[in-house]
N, C-alpha and C. Protein backbone atom coordinates (compact mmCIF):
# COMPACT_ATOMS: atom_id res chain seq x y z
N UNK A 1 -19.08 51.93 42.94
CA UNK A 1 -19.45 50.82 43.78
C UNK A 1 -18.40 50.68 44.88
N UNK A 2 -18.48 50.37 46.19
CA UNK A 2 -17.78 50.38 47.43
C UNK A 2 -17.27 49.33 47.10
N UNK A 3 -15.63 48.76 47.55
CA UNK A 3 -15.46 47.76 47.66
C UNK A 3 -15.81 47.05 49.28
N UNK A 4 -16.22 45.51 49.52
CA UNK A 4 -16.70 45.31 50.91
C UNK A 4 -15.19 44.91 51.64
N UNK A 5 -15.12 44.71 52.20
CA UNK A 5 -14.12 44.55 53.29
C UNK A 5 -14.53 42.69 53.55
N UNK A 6 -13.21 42.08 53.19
CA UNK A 6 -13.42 40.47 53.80
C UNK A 6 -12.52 40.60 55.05
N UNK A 7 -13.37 40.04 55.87
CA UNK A 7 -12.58 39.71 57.14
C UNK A 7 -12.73 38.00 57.21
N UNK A 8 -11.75 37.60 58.45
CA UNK A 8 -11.40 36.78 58.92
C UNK A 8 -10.61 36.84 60.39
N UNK A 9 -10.42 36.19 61.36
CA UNK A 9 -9.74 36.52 62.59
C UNK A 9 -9.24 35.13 62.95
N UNK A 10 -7.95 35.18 63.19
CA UNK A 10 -7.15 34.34 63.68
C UNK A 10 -7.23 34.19 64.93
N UNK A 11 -7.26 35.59 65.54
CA UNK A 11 -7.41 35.81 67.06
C UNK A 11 -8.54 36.71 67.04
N UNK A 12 -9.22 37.04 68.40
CA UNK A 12 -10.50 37.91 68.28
C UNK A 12 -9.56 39.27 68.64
N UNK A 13 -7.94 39.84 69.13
CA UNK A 13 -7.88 41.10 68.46
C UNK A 13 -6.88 40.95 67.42
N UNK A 14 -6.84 40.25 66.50
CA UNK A 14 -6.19 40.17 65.69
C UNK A 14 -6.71 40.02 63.81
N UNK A 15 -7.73 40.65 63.35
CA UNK A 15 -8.07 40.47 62.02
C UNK A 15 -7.44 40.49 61.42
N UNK A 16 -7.53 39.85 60.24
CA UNK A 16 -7.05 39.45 58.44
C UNK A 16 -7.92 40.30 57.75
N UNK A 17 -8.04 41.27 57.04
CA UNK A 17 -8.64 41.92 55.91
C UNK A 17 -8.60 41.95 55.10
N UNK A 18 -9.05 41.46 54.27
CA UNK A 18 -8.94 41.70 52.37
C UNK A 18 -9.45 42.74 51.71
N UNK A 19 -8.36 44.12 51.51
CA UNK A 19 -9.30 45.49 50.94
C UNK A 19 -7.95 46.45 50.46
N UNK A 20 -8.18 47.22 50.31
CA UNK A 20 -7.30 48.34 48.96
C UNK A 20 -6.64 49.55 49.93
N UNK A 21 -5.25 49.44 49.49
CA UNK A 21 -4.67 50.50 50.56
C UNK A 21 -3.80 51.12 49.08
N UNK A 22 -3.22 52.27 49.69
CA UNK A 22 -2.28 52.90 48.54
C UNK A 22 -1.04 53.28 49.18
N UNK A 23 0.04 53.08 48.45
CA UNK A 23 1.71 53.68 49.24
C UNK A 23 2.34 53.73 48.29
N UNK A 24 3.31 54.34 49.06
CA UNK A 24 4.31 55.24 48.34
C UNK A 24 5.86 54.65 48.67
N UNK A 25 6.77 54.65 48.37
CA UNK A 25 7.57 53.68 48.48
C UNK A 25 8.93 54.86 49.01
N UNK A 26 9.32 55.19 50.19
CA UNK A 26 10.17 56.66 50.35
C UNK A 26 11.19 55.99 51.10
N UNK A 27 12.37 56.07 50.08
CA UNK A 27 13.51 55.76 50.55
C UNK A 27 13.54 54.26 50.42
N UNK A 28 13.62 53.52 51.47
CA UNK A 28 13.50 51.78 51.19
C UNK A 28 12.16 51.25 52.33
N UNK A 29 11.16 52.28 52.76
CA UNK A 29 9.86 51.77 53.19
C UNK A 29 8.96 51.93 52.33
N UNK A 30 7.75 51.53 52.58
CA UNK A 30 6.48 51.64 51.99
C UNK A 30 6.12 52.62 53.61
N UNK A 31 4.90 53.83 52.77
CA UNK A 31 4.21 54.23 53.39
C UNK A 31 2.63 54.29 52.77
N UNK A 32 2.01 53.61 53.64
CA UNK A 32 0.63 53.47 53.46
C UNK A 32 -0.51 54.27 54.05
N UNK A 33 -1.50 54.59 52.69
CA UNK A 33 -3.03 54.83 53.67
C UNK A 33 -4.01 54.90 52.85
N UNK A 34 -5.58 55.04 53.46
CA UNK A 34 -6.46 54.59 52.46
C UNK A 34 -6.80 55.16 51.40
N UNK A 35 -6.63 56.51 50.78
CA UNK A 35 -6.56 57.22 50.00
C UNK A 35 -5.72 57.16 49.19
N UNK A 36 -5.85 57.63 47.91
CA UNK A 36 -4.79 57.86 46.80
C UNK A 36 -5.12 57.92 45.79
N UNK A 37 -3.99 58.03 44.70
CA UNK A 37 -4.23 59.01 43.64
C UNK A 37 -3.46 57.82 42.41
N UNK A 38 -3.74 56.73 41.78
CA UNK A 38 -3.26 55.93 41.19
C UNK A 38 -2.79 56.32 39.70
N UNK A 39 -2.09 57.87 39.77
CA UNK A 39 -1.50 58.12 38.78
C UNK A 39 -0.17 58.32 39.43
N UNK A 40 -0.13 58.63 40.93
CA UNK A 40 1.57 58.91 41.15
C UNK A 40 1.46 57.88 42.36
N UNK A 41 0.19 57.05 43.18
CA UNK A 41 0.56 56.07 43.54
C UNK A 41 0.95 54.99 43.56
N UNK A 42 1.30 53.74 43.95
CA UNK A 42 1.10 52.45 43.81
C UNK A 42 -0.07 52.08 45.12
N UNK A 43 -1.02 50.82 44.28
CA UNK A 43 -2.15 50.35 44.88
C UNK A 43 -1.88 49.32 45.25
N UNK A 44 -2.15 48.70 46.22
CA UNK A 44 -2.24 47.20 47.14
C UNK A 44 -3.69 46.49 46.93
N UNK A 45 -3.69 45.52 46.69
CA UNK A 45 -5.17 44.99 47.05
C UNK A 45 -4.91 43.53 47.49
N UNK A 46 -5.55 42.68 48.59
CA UNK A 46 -4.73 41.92 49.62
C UNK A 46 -5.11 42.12 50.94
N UNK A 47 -4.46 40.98 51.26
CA UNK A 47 -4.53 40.95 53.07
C UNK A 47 -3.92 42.03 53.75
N UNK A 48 -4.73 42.54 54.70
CA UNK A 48 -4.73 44.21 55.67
C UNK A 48 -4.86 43.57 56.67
N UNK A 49 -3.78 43.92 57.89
CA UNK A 49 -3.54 43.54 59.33
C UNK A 49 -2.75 45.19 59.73
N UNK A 50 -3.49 45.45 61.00
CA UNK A 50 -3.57 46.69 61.49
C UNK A 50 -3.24 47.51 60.53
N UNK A 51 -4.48 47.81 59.72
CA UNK A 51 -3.68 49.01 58.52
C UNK A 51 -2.57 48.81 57.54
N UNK A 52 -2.18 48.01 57.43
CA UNK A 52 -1.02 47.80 56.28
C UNK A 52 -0.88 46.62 55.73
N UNK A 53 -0.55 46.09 54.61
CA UNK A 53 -0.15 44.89 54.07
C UNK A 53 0.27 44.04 54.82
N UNK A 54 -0.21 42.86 54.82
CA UNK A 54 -0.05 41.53 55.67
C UNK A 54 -0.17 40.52 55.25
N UNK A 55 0.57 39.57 54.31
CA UNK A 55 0.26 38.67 53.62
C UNK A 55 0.10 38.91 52.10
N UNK A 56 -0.45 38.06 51.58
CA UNK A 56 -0.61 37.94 50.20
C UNK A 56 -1.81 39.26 49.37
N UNK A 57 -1.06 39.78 48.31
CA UNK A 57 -1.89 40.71 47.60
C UNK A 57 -1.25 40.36 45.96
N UNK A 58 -1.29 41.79 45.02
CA UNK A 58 -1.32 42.45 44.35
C UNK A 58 -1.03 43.80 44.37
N UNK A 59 0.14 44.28 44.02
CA UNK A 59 0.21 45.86 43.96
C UNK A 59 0.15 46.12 42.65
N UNK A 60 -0.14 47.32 42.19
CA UNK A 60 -0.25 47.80 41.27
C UNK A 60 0.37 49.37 40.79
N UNK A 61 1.34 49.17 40.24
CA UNK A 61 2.25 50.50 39.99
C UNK A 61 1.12 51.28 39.07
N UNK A 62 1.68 53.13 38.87
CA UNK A 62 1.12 53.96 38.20
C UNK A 62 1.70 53.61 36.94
N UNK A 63 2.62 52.88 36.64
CA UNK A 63 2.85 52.84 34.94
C UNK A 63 1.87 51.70 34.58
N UNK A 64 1.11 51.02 35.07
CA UNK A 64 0.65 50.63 34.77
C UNK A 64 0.73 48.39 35.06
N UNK A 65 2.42 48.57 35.62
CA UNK A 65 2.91 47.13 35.74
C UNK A 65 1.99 46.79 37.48
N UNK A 66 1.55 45.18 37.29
CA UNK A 66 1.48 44.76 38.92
C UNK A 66 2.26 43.70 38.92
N UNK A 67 2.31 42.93 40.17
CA UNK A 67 3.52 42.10 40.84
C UNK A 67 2.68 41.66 42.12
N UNK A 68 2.77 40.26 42.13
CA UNK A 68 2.02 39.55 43.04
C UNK A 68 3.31 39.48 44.18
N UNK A 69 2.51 39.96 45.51
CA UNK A 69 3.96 40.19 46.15
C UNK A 69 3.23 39.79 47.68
N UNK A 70 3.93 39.58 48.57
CA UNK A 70 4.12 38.97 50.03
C UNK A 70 4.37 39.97 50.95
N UNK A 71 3.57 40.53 51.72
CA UNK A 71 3.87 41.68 52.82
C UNK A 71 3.99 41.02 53.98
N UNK A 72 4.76 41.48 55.05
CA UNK A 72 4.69 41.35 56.04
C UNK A 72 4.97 42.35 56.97
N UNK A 73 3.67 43.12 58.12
CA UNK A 73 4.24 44.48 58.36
C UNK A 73 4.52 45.43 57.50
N UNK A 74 3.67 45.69 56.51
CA UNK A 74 3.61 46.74 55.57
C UNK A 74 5.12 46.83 54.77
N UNK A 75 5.80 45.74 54.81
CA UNK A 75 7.25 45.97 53.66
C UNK A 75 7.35 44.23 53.46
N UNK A 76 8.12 44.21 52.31
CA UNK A 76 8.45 42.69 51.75
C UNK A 76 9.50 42.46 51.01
């Protein structure tokens, strides 16, 4: 089943998205994108602003632990 995409817009070019990204954490950034492999990734699910974490989510590590966490600009 697809997940749908929630939007919202603060500004008309500026959307809020609520949908599932995956990253990898290299060095002390997160690198994100929509694909992945949730045995050696970590998963996001949460607010998406231009492609990356923006606000309030859920990540979800491959061991299995998640952590309700605060993005801003794809790092927090």
């Amino acid at each position: 089943m697809a997940r749908e995409k929630i939007c919202h817009q603060l500004y008309i070019e500026d959307p809020i998205c609520g949908g599932v990204l995956f990253g990898e954490l290299i060095y002390t950034e997160w690198v994100w994108f929509k694909n992945g492999d949730e045995k050696i990734n970590s998963r996001y699910e949460g607010e998406i602003k231009n492609g990356v974490p923006n606000g309030k989510g859920t990540l979800f590590f491959p061991d299995g632990e998640k952590q309700e966490v605060e993005f801003k600009n794809g790092q927090f």
